[in-house]
Protein backbone atom coordinates (compact mmCIF):
# COMPACT_ATOMS: atom_id res chain seq x y z
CA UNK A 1 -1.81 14.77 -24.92
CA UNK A 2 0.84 12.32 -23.74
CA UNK A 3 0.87 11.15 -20.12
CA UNK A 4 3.10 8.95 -18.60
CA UNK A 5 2.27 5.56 -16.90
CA UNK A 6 2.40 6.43 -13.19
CA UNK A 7 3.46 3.21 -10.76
CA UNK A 8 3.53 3.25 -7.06
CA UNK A 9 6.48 0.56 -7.35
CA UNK A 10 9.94 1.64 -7.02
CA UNK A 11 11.31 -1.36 -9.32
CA UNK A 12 9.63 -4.51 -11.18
CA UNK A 13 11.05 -6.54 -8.05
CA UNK A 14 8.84 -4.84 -5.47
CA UNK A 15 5.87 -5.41 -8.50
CA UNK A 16 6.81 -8.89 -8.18
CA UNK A 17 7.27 -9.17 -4.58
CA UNK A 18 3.70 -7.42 -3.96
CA UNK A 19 2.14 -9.98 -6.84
CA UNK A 20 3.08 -13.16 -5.04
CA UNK A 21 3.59 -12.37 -1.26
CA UNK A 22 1.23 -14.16 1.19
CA UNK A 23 0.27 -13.44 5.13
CA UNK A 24 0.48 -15.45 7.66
CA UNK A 25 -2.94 -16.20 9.45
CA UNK A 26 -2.27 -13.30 11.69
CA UNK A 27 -0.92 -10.75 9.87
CA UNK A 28 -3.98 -11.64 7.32
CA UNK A 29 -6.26 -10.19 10.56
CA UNK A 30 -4.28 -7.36 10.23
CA UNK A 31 -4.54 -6.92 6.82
CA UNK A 32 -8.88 -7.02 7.25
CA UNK A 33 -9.15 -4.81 9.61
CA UNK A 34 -8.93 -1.07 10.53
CA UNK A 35 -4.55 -1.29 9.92
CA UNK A 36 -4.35 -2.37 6.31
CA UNK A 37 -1.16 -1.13 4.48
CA UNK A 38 -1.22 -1.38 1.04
CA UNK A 39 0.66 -4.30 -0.90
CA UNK A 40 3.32 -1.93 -2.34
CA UNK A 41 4.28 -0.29 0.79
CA UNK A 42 4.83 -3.89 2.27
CA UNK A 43 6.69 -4.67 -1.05
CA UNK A 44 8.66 -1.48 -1.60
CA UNK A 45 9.77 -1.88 2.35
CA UNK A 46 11.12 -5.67 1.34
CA UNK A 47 13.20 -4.24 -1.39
CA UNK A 48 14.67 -0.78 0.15
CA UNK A 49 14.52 -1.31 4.15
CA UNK A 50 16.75 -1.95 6.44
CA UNK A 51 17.52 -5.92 6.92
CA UNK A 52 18.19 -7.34 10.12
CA UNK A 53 17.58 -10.79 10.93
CA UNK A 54 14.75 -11.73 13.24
CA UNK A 55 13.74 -14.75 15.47
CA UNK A 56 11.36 -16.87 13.86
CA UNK A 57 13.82 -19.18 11.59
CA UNK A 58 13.97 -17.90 8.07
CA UNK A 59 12.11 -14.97 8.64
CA UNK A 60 13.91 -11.34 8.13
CA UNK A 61 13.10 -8.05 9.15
CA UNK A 62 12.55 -5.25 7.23
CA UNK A 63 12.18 -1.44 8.40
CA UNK A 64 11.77 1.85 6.57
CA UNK A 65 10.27 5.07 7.42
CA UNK A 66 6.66 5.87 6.50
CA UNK A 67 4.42 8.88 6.16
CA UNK A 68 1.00 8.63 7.04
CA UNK A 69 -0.94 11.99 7.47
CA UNK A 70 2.53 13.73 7.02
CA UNK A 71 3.29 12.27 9.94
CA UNK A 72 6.86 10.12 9.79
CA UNK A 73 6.17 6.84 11.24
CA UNK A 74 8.57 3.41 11.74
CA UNK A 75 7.19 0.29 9.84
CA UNK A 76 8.48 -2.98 10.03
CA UNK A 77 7.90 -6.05 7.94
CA UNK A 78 8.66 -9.48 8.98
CA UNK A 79 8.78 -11.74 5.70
CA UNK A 80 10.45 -15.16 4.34
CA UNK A 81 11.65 -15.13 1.03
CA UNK A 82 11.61 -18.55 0.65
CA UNK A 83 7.67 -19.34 1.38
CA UNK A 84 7.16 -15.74 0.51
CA UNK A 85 4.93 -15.17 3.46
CA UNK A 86 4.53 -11.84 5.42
CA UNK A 87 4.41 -13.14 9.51
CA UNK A 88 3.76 -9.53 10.68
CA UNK A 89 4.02 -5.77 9.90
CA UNK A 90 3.60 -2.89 12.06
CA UNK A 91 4.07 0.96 12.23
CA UNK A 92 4.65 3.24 14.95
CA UNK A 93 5.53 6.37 16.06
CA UNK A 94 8.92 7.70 14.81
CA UNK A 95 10.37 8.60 18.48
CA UNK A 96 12.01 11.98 18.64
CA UNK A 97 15.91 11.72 19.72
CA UNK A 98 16.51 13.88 22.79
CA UNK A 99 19.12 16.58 22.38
């Protein structure tokens, strides 16, 4: 029986992203508690979200949609690819645009 090798990485970049990324002292509390997100989703966001600069200097911002419980959700990832350190990530609830 073949079977293929199944990877929760979109690309070898995210792989190496999630392999060598660091947190922050506070986003590491985030990461041990109750609101852990997986290394790949923080890595996959880095390669594929949406860029935008933020205000800590050379920090970016990075946001994609999530699913958790099949519920959409907005998740953010602040990161410097220079130290390669994640300062903060965060999900919320995808708002619902008025009609």
């Amino acid at each position: 029986m073949l079977c293929e090798k199944i990877s929760i990485y979109k690309t070898s970049k995210a792989k190496n992203i999630a392999k060598k990324f660091k947190y922050d002292s506070k986003a590491y509390e985030h990461a041990s508690t109750n609101r852990y997100v997986p290394r790949h989703i923080i890595a996959n966001t880095i390669v594929y979200g949406k860029k935008e600069k933020d205000g800590a200097k050379g920090y970016n911002k990075y946001t994609t949609t999530i699913y958790k419980n099949n519920v959409p959700r907005n998740f953010k990832v602040v990161y410097n690819p220079k130290t390669k350190k994640v300062r903060h990530y965060h999900y919320s609830d995808k708002k619902k645009k008025k009609k």
